[in-house]
N, C-alpha and C. Protein backbone atom coordinates (compact mmCIF):
# COMPACT_ATOMS: atom_id res chain seq x y z
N UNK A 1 30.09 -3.17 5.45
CA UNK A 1 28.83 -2.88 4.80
C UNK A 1 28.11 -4.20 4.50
N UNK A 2 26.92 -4.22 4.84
CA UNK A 2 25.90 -5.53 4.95
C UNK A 2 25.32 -4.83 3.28
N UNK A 3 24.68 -6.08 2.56
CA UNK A 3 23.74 -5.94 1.49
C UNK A 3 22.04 -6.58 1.91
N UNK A 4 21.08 -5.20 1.82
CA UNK A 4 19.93 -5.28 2.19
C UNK A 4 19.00 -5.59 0.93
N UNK A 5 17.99 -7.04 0.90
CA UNK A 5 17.20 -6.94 0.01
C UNK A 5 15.89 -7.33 0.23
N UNK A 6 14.99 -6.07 -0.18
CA UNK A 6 13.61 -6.12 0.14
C UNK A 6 12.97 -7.00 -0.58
N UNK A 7 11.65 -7.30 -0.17
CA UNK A 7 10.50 -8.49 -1.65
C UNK A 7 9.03 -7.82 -0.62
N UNK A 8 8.87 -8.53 -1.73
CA UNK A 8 6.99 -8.37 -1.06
C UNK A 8 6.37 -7.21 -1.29
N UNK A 9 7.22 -5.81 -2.22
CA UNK A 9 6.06 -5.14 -2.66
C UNK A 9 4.80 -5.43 -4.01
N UNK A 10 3.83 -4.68 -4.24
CA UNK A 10 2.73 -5.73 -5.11
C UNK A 10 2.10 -4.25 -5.50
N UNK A 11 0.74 -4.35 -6.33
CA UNK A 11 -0.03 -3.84 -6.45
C UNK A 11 -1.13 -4.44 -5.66
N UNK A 12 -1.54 -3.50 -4.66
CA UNK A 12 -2.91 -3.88 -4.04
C UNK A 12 -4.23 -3.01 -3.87
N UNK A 13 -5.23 -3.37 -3.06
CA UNK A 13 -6.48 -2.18 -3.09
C UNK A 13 -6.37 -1.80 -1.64
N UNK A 14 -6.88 -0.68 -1.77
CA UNK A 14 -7.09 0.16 -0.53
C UNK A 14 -8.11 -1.08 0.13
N UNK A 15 -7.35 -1.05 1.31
CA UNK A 15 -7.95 -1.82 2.55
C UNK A 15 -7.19 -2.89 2.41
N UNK A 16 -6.40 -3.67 1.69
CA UNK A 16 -5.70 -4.61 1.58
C UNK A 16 -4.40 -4.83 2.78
N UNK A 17 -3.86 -6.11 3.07
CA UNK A 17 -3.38 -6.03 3.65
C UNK A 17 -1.81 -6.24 3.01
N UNK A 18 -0.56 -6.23 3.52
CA UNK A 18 0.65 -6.61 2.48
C UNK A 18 1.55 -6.93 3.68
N UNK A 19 2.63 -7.72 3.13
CA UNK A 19 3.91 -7.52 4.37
C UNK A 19 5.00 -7.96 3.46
N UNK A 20 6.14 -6.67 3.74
CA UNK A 20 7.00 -6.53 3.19
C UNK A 20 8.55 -7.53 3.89
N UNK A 21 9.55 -7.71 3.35
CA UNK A 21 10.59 -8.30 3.93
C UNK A 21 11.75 -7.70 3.90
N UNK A 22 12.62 -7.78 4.80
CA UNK A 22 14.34 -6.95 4.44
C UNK A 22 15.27 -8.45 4.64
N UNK A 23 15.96 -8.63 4.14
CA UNK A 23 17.01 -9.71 4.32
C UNK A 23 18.30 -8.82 4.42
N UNK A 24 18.89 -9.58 5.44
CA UNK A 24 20.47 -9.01 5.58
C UNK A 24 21.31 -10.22 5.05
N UNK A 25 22.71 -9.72 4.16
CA UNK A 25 23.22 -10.44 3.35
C UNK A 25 24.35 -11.49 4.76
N UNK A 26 24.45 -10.88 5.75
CA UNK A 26 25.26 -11.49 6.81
C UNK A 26 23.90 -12.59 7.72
N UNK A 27 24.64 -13.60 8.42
CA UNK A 27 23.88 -14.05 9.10
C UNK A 27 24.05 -13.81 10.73
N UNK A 28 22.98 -13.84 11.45
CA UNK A 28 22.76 -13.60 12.57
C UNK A 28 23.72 -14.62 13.68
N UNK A 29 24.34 -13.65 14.71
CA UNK A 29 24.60 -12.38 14.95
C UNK A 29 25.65 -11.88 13.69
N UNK A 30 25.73 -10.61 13.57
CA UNK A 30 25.25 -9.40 14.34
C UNK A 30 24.03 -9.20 13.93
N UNK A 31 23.24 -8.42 14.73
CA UNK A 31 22.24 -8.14 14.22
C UNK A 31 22.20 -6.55 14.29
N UNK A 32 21.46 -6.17 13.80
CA UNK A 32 21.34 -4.13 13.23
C UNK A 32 20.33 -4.12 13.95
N UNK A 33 19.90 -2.63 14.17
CA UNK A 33 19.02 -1.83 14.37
C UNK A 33 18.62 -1.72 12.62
N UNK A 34 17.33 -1.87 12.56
CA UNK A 34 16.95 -1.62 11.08
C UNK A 34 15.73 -0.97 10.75
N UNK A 35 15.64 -0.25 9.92
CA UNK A 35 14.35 0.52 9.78
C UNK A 35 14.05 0.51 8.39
N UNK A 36 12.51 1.00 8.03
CA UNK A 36 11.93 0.94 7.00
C UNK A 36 11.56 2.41 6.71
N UNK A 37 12.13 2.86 5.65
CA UNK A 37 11.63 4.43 5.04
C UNK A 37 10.64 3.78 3.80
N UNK A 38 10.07 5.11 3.33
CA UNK A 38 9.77 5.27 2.26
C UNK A 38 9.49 6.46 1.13
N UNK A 39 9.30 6.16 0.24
CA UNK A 39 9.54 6.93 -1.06
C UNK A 39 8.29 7.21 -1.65
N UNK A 40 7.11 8.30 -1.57
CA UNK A 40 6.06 8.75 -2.65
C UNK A 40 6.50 8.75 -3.54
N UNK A 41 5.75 9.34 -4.92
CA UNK A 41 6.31 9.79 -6.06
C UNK A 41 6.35 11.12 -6.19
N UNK A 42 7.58 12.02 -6.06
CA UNK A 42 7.54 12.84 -6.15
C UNK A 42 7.69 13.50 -4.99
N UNK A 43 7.94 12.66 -3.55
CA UNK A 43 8.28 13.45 -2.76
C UNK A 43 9.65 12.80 -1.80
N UNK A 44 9.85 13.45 -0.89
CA UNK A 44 10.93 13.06 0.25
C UNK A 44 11.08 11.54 0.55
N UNK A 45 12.05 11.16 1.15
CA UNK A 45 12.27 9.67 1.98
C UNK A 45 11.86 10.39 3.35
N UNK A 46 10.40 9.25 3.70
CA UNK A 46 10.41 9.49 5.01
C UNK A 46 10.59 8.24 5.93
N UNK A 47 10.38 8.29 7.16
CA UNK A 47 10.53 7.00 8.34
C UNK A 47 9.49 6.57 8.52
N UNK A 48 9.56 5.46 8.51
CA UNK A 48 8.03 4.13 8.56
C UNK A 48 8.02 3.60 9.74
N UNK A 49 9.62 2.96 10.05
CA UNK A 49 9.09 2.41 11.68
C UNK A 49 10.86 2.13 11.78
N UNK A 50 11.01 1.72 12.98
CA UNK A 50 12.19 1.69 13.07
C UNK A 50 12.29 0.14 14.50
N UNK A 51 12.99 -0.97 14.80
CA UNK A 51 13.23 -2.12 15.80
C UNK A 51 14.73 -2.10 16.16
N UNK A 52 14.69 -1.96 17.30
CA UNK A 52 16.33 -2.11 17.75
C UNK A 52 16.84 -3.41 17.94
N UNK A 53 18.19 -4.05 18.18
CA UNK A 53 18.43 -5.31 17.94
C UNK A 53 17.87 -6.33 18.10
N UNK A 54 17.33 -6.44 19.77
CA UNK A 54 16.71 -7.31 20.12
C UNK A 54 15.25 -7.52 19.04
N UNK A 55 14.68 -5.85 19.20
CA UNK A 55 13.39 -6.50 18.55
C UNK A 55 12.49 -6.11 20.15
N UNK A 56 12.89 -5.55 21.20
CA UNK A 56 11.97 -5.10 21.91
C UNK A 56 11.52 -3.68 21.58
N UNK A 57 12.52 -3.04 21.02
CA UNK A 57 12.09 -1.29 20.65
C UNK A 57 12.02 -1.19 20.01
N UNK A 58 10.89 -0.42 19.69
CA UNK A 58 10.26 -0.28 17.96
C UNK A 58 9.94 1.27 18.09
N UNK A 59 9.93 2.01 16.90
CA UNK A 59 8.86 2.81 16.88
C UNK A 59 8.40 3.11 15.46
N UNK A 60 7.39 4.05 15.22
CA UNK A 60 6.74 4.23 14.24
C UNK A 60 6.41 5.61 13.82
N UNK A 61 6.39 6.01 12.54
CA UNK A 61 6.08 7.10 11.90
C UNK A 61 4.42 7.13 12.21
N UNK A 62 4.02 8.90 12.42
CA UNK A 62 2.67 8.96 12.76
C UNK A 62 1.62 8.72 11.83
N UNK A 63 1.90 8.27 10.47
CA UNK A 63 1.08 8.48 9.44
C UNK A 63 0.80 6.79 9.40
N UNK A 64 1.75 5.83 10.20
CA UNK A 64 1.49 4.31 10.15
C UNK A 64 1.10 3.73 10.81
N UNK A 65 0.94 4.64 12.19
CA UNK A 65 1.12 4.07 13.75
C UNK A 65 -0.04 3.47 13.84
N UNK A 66 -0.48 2.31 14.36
CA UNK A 66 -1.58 1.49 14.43
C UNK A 66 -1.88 0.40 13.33
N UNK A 67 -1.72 0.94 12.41
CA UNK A 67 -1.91 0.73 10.81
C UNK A 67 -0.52 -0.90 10.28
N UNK A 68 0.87 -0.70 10.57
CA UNK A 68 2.05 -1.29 10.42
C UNK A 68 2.22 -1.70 11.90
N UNK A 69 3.43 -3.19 11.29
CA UNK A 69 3.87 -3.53 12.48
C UNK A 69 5.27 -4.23 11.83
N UNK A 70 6.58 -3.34 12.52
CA UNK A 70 7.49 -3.58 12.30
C UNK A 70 8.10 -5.28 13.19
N UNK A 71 8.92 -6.55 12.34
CA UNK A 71 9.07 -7.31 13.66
C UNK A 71 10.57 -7.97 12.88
N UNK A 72 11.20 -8.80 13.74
CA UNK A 72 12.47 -9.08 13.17
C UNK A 72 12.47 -10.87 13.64
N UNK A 73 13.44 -11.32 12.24
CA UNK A 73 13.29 -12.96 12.84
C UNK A 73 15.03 -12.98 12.88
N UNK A 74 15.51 -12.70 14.21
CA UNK A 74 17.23 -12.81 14.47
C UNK A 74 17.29 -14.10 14.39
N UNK A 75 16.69 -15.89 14.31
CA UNK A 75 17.25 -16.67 14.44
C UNK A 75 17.75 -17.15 13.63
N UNK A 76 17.33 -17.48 12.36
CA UNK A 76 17.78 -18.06 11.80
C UNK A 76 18.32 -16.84 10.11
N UNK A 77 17.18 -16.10 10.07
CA UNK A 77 16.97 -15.49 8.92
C UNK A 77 17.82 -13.74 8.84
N UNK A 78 17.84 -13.70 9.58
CA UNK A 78 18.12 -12.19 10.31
C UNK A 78 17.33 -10.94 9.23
N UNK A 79 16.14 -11.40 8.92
CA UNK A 79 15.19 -10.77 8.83
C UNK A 79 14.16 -10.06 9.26
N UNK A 80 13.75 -8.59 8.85
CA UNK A 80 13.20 -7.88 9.31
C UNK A 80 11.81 -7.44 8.39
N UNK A 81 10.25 -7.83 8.94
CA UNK A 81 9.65 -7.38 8.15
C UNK A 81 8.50 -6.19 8.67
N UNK A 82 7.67 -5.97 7.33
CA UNK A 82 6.79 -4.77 7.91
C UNK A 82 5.42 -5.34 7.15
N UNK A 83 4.71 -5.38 8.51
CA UNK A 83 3.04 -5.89 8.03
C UNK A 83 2.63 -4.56 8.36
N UNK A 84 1.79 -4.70 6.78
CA UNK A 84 0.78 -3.42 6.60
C UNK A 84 -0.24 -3.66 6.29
N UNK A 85 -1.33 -3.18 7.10
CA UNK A 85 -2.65 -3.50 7.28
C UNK A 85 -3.42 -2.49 6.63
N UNK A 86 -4.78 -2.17 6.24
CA UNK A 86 -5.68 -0.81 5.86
C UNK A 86 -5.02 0.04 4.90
N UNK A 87 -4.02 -0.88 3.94
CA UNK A 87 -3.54 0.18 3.27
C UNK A 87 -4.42 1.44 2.76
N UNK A 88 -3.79 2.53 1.92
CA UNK A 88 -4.19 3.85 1.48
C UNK A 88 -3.91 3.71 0.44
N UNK A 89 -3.95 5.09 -0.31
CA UNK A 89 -3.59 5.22 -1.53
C UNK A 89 -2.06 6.49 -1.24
N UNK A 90 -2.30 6.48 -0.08
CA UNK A 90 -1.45 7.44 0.04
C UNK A 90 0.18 6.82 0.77
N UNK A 91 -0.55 5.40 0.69
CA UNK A 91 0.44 4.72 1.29
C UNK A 91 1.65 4.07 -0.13
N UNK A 92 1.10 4.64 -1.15
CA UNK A 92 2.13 4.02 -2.36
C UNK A 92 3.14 4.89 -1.81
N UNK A 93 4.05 4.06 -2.06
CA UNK A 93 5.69 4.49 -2.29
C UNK A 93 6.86 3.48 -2.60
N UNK A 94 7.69 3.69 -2.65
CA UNK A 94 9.06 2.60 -3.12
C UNK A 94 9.30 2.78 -1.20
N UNK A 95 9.20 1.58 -0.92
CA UNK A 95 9.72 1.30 0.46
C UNK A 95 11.22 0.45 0.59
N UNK A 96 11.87 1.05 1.36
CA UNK A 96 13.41 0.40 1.56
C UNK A 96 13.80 0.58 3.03
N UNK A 97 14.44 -1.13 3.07
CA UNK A 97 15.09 -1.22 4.61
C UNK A 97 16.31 -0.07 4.87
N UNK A 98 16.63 -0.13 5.52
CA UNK A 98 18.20 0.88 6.44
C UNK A 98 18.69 0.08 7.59
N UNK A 99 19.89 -0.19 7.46
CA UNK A 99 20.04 -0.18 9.15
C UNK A 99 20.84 0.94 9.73
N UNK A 100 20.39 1.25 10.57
CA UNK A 100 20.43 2.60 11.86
C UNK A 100 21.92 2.15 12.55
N UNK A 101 22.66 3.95 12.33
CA UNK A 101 24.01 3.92 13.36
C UNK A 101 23.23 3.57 15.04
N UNK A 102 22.39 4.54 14.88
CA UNK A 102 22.10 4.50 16.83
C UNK A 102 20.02 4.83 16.47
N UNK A 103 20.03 3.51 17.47
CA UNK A 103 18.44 3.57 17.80
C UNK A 103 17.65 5.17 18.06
N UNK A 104 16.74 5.40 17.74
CA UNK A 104 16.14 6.47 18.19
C UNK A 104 14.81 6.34 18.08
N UNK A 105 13.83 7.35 18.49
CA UNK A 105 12.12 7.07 18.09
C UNK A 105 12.21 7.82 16.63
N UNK A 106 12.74 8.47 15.62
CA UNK A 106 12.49 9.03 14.41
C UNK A 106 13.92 9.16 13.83
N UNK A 107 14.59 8.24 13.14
CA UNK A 107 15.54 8.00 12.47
C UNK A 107 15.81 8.82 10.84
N UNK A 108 16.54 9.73 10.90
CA UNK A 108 16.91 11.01 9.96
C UNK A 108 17.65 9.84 8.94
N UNK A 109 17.69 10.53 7.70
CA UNK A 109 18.58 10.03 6.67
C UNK A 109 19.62 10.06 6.60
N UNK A 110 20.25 10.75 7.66
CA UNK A 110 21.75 10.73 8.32
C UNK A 110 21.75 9.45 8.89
N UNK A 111 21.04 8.82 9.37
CA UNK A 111 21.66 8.11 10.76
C UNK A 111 21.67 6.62 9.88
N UNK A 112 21.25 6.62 8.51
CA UNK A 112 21.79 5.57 8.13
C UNK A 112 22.87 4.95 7.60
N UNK A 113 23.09 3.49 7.84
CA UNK A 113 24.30 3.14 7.56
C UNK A 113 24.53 2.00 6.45
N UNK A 114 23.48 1.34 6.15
CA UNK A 114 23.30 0.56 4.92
C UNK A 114 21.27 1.04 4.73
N UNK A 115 21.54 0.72 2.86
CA UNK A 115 20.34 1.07 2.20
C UNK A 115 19.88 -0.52 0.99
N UNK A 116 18.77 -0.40 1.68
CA UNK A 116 18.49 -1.99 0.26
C UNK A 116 18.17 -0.85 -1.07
N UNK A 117 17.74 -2.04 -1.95
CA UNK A 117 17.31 -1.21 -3.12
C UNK A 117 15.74 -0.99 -3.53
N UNK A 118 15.18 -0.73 -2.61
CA UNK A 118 13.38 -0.43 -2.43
C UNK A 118 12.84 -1.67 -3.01
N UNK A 119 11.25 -1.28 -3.06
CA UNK A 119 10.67 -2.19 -3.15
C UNK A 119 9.58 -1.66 -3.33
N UNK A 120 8.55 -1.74 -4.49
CA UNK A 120 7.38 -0.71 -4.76
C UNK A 120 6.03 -1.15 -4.26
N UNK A 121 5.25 -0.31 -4.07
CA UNK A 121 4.26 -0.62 -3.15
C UNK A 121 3.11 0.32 -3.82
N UNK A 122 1.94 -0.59 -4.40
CA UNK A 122 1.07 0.72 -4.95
C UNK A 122 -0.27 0.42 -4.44
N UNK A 123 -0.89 1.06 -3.86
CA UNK A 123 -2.40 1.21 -3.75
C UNK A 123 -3.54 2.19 -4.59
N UNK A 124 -4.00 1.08 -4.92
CA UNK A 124 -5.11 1.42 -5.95
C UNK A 124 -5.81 0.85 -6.71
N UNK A 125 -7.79 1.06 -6.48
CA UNK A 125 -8.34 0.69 -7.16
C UNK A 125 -8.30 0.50 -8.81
């Protein structure tokens, strides 16, 4: 079991831009498949985006797609972050890394295998 820790959530305004970070407590290699969920208030953990080891396969939840860009720094840092652009208001939530048993395009709350401890994210005037 790796220890995941997020930074970089804030209070910001709609249209703002933010970028979040995951640190893995091991250093590179190995590297994970790692993904970013998140947390409304008051509702479900859903999937934000998801990069497979290398960092060539990515994918993205439809509510981010265009909007986020998941990317990973394996050299030195074995960090994984998420730039978010045009935020919403609908985009608040407690956001937290995962890393993924097995790559996929929409990663279930099953398929994870380590969890950081979020990281809050609020939009609003």
């Amino acid at each position: 079991q790796i220890q995941l820790v997020e930074s970089g959530g804030a209070l910001v305004q709609p249209g703002d831009s933010l970028r979040l970070s995951c640190a893995a407590s091991v250093a590179a290699p190995p590297t994970y498949t790692t993904a970013w969920f998140r947390q409304p208030p008051g509702k479900d953990r859903e999937f934000v985006a998801v990069i497979g080891r290398s960092g060539s396969v990515i994918y993205y939840g439809d509510s981010v797609q265009g909007r986020f860009t998941i990317s990973r720094d394996n050299v030195e840092k074995n960090t994984v972050f998420l730039q978010m652009r045009s935020l919403r208001p609908e985009d608040t939530a407690t956001y937290y890394c995962a890393t993924i048993e097995r790559l996929s395009s929409s990663p279930q709350l099953a398929d994870v295998r380590d969890w950081g401890q979020g990281t809050q994210v609020t939009v609003s005037s």
